[in-house]
N, C-alpha and C. Protein backbone atom coordinates (compact mmCIF):
# COMPACT_ATOMS: atom_id res chain seq x y z
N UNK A 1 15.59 -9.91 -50.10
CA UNK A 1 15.04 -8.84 -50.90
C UNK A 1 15.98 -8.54 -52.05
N UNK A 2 15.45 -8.50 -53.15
CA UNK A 2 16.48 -7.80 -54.31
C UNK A 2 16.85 -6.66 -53.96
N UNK A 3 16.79 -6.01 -53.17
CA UNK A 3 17.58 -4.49 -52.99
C UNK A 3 19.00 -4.80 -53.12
N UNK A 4 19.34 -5.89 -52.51
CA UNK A 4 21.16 -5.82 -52.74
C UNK A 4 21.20 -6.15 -53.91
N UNK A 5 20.64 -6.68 -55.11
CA UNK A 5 21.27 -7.20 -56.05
C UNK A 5 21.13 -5.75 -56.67
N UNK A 6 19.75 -5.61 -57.05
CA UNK A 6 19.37 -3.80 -57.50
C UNK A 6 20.54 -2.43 -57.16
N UNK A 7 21.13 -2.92 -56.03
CA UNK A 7 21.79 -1.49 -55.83
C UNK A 7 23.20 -1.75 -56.31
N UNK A 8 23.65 -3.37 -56.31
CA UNK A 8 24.92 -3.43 -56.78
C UNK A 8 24.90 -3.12 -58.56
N UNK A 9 24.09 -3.48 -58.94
CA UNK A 9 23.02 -3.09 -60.52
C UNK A 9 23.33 -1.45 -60.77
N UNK A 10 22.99 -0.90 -59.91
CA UNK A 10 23.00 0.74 -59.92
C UNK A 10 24.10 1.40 -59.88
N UNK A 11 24.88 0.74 -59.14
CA UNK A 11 26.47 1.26 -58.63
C UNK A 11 27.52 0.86 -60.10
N UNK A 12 26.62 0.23 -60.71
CA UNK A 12 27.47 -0.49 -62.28
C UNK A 12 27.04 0.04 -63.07
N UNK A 13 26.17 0.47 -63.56
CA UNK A 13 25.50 0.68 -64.51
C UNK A 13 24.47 1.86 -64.36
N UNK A 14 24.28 2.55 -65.66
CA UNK A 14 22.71 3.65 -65.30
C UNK A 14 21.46 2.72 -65.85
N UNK A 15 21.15 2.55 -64.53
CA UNK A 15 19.95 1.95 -64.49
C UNK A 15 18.37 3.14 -64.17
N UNK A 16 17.76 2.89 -65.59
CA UNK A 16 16.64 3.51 -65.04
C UNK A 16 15.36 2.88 -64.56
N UNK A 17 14.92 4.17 -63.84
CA UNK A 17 14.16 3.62 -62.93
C UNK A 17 12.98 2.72 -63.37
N UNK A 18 12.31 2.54 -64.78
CA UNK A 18 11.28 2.01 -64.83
C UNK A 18 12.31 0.08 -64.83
N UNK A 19 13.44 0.28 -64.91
CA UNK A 19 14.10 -1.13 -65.19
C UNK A 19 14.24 -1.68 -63.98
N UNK A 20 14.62 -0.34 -62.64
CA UNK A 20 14.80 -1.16 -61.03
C UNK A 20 13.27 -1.49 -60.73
N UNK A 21 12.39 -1.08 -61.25
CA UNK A 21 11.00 -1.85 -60.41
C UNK A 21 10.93 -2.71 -61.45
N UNK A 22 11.03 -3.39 -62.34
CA UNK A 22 10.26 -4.40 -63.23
C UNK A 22 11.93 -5.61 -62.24
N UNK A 23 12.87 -5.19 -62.38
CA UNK A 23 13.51 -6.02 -61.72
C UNK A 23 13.22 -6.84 -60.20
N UNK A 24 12.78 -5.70 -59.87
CA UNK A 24 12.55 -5.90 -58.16
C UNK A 24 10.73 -6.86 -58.23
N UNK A 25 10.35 -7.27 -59.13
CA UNK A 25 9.12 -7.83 -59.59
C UNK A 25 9.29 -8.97 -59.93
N UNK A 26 8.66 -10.08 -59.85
CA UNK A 26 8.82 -10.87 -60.80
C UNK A 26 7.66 -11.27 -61.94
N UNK A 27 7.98 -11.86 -62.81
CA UNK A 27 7.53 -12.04 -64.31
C UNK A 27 5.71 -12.44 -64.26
N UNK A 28 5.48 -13.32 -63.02
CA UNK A 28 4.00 -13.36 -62.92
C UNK A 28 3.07 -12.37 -62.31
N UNK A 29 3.86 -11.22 -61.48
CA UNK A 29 3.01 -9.72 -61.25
C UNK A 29 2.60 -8.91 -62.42
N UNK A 30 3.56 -9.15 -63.20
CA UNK A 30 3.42 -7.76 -64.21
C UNK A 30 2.36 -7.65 -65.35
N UNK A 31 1.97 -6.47 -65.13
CA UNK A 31 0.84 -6.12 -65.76
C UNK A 31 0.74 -6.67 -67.58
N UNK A 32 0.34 -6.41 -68.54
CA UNK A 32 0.03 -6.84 -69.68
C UNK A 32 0.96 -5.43 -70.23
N UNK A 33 0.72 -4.37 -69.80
CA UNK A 33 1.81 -2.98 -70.28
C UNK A 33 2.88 -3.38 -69.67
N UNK A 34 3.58 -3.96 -68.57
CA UNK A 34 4.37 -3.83 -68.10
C UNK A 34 5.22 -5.22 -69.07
N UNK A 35 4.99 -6.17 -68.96
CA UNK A 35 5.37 -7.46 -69.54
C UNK A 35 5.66 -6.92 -71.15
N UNK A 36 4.84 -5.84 -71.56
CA UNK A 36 5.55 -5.54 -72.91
C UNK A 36 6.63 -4.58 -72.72
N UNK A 37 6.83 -3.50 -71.88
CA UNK A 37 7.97 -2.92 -71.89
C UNK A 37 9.57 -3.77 -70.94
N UNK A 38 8.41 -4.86 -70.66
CA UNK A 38 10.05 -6.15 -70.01
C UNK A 38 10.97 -6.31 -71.60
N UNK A 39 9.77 -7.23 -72.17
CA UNK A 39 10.05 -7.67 -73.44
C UNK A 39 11.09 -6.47 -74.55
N UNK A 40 10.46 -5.09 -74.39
CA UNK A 40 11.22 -4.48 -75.27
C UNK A 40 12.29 -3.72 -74.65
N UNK A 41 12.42 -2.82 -73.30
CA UNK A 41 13.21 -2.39 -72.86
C UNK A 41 14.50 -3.18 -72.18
N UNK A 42 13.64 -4.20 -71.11
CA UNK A 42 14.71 -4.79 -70.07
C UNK A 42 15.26 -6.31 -70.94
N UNK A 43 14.94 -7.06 -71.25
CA UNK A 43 15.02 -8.01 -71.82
C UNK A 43 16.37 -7.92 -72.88
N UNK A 44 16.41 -7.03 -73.68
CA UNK A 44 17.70 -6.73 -74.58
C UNK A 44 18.93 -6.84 -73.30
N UNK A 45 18.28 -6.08 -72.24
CA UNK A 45 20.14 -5.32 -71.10
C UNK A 45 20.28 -6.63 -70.36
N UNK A 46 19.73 -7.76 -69.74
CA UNK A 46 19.46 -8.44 -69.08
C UNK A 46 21.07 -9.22 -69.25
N UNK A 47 21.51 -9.39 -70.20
CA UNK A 47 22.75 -9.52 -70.27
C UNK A 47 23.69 -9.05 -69.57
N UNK A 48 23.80 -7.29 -70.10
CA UNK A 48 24.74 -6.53 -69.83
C UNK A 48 24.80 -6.50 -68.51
N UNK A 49 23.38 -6.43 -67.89
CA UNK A 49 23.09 -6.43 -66.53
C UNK A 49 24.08 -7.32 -65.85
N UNK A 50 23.66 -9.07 -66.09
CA UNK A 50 24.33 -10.15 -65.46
C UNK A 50 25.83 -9.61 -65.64
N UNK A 51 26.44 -9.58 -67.06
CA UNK A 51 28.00 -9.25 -66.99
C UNK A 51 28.46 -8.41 -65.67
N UNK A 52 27.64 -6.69 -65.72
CA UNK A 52 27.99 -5.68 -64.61
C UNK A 52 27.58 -6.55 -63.09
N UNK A 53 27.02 -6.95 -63.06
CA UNK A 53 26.51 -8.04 -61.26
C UNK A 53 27.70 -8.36 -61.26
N UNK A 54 28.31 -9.23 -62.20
CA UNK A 54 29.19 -10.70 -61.88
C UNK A 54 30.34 -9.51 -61.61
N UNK A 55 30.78 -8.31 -62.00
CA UNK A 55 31.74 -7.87 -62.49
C UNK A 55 31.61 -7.12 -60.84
N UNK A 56 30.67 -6.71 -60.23
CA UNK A 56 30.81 -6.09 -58.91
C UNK A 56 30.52 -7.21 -57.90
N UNK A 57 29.93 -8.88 -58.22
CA UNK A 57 30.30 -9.50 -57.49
C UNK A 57 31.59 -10.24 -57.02
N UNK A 58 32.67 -9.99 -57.89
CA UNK A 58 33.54 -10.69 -57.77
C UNK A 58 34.21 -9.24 -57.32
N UNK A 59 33.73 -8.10 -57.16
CA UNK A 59 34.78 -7.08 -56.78
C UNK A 59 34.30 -6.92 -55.18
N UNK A 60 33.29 -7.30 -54.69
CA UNK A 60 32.69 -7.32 -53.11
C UNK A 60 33.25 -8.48 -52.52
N UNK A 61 33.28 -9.82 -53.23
CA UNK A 61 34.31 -10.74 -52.86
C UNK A 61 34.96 -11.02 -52.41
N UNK A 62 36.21 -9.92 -53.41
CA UNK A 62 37.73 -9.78 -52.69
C UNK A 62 37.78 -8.91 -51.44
N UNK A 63 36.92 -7.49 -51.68
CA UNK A 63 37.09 -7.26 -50.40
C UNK A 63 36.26 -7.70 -49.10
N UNK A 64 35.27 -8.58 -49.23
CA UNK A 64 34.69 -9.13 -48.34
C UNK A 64 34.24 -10.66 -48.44
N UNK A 65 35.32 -11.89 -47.96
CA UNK A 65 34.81 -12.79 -48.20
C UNK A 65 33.21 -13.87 -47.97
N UNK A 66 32.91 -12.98 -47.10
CA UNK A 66 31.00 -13.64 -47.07
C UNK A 66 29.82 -12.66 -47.81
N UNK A 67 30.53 -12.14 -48.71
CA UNK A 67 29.64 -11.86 -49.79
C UNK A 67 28.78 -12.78 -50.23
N UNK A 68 29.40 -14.03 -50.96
CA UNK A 68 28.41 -14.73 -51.51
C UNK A 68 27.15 -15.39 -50.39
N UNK A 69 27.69 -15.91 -49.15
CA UNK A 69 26.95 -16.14 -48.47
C UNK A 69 25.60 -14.51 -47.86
N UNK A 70 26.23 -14.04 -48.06
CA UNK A 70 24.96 -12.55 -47.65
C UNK A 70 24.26 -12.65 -49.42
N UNK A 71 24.60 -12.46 -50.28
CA UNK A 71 23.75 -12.58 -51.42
C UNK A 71 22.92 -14.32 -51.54
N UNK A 72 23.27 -15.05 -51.24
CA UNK A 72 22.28 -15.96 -51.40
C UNK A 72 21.17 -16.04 -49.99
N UNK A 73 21.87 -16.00 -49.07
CA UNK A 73 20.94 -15.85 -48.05
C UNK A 73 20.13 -14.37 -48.14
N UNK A 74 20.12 -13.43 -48.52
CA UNK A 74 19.26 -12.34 -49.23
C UNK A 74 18.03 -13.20 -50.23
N UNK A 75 18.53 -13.83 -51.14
CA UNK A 75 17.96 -13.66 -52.05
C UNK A 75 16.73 -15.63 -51.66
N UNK A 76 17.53 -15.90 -50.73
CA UNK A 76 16.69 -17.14 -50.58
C UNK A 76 15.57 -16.37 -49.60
N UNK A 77 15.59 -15.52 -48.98
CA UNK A 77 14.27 -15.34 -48.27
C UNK A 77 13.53 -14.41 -49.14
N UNK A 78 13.96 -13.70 -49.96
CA UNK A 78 12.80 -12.87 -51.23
C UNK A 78 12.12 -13.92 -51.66
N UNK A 79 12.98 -15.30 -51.53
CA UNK A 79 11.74 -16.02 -52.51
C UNK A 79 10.89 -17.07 -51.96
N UNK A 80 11.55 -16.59 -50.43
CA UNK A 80 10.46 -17.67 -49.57
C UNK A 80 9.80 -16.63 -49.13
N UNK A 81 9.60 -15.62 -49.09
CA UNK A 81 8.87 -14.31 -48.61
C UNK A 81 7.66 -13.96 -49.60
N UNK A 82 8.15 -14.68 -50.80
CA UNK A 82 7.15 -14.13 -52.11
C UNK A 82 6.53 -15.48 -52.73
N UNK A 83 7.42 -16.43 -52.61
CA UNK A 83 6.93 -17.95 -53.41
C UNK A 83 7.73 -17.92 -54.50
N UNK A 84 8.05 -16.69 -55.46
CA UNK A 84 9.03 -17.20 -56.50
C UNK A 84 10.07 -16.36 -56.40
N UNK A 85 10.85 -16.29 -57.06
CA UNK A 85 12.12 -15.32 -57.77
C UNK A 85 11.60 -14.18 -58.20
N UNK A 86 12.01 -13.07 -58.04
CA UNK A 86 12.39 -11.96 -59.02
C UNK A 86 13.08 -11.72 -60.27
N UNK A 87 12.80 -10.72 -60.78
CA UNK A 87 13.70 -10.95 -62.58
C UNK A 87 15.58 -10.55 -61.77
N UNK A 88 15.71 -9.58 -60.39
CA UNK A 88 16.58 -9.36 -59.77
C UNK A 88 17.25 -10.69 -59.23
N UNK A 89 16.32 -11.54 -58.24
CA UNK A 89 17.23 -12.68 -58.44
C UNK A 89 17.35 -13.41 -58.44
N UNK A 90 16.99 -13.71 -60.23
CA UNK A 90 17.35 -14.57 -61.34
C UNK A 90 18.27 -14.37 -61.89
N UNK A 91 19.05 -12.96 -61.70
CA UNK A 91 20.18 -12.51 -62.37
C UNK A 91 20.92 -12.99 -61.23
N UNK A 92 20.65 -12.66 -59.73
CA UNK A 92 21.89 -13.03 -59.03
C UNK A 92 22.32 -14.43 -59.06
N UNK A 93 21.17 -15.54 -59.39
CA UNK A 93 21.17 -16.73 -58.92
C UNK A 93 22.33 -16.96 -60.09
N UNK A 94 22.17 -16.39 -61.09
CA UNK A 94 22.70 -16.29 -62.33
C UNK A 94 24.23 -16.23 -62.18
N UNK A 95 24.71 -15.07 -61.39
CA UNK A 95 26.06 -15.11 -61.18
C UNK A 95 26.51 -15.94 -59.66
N UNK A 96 25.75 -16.28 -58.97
CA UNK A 96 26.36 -16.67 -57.72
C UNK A 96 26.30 -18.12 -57.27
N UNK A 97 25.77 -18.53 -58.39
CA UNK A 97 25.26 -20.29 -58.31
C UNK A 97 23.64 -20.27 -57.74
N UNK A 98 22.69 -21.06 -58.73
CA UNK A 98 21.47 -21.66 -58.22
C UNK A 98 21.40 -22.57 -56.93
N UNK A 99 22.22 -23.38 -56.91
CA UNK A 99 22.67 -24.59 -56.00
C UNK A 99 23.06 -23.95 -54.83
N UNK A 100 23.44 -22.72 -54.35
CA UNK A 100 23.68 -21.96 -53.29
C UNK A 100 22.64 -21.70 -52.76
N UNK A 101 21.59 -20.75 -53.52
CA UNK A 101 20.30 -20.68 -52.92
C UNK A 101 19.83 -21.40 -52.90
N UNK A 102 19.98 -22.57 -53.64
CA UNK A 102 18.65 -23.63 -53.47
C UNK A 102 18.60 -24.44 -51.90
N UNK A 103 19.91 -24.51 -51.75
CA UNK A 103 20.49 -25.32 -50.51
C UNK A 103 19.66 -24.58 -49.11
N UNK A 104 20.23 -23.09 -49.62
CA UNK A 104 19.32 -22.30 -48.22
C UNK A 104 17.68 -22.48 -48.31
N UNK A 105 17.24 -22.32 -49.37
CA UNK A 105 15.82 -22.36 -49.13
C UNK A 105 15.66 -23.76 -48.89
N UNK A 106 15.85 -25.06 -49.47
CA UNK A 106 15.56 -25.85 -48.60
C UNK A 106 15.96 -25.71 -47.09
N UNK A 107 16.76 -25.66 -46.67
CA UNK A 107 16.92 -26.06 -45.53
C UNK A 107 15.91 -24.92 -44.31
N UNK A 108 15.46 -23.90 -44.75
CA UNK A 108 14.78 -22.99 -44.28
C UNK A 108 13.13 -23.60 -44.74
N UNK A 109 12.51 -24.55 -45.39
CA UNK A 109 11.25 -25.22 -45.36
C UNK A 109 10.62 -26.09 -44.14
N UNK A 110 9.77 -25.85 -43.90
CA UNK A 110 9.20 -26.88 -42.65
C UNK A 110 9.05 -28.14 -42.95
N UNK A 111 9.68 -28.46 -42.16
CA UNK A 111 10.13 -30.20 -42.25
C UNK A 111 11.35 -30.69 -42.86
N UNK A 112 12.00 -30.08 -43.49
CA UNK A 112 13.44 -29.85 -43.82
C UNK A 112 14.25 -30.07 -42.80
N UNK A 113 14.92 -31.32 -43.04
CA UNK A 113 16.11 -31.43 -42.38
C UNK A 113 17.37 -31.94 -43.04
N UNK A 114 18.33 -31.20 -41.95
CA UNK A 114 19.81 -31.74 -42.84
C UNK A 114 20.39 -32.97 -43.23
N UNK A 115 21.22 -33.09 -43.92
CA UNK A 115 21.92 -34.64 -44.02
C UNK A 115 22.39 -34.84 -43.07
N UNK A 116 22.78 -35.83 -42.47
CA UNK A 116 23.64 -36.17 -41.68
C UNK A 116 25.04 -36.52 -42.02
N UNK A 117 26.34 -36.48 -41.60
CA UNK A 117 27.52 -36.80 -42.37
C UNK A 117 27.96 -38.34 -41.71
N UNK A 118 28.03 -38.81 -43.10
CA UNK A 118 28.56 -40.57 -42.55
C UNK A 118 29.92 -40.12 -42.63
């Protein structure tokens, strides 16, 4: 679920509220009003956003080293729960590596199995 990425978002930054639900959404729900206030409101911060994530992910980190593993495994079942990503995490995938989640959601698909190690 994007809630962890959203609240680490909140704890950084004043995030308002019409920005935590278009986040917690992703880009093919949103309405024809909503997709224009992405475009003009959220879309400019989407930056600042990623900078403040990366800037409280690397501060959850130090004090907890399976951070990254709880944020990708979070964010790989939002998107096997939903079918795609959120605009939330697209930002996390953003700071925490794609290749992290990608690894979990494969291996969480039916019929998916691991490598074996030669």
């Amino acid at each position: 679920m994007p809630d962890i990425i959203i609240q680490a978002l909140a704890r950084r930054t004043k995030l308002p509220p019409e920005h935590r639900e278009l986040l917690g959404r992703g880009t093919v729900d949103l309405t024809r009003k909503e997709r224009k206030l992405y475009r003009q409101s959220l879309a400019p911060c989407l930056n600042a956003y990623r900078e403040a994530l990366a800037s409280s992910y690397s501060d959850l980190c130090r004090a907890d080293p399976s951070t990254p593993d709880t944020w990708a495994t979070a964010i790989a079942f939002n998107i096997l729960s939903r079918g795609y990503a959120t605009v939330a995490d697209t930002l996390g995938m953003m700071v925490i590596g794609r290749r992290k989640v990608s690894d979990i959601v494969k291996s969480f698909r039916p019929g998916a199995t691991r490598r074996s190690a030669r």
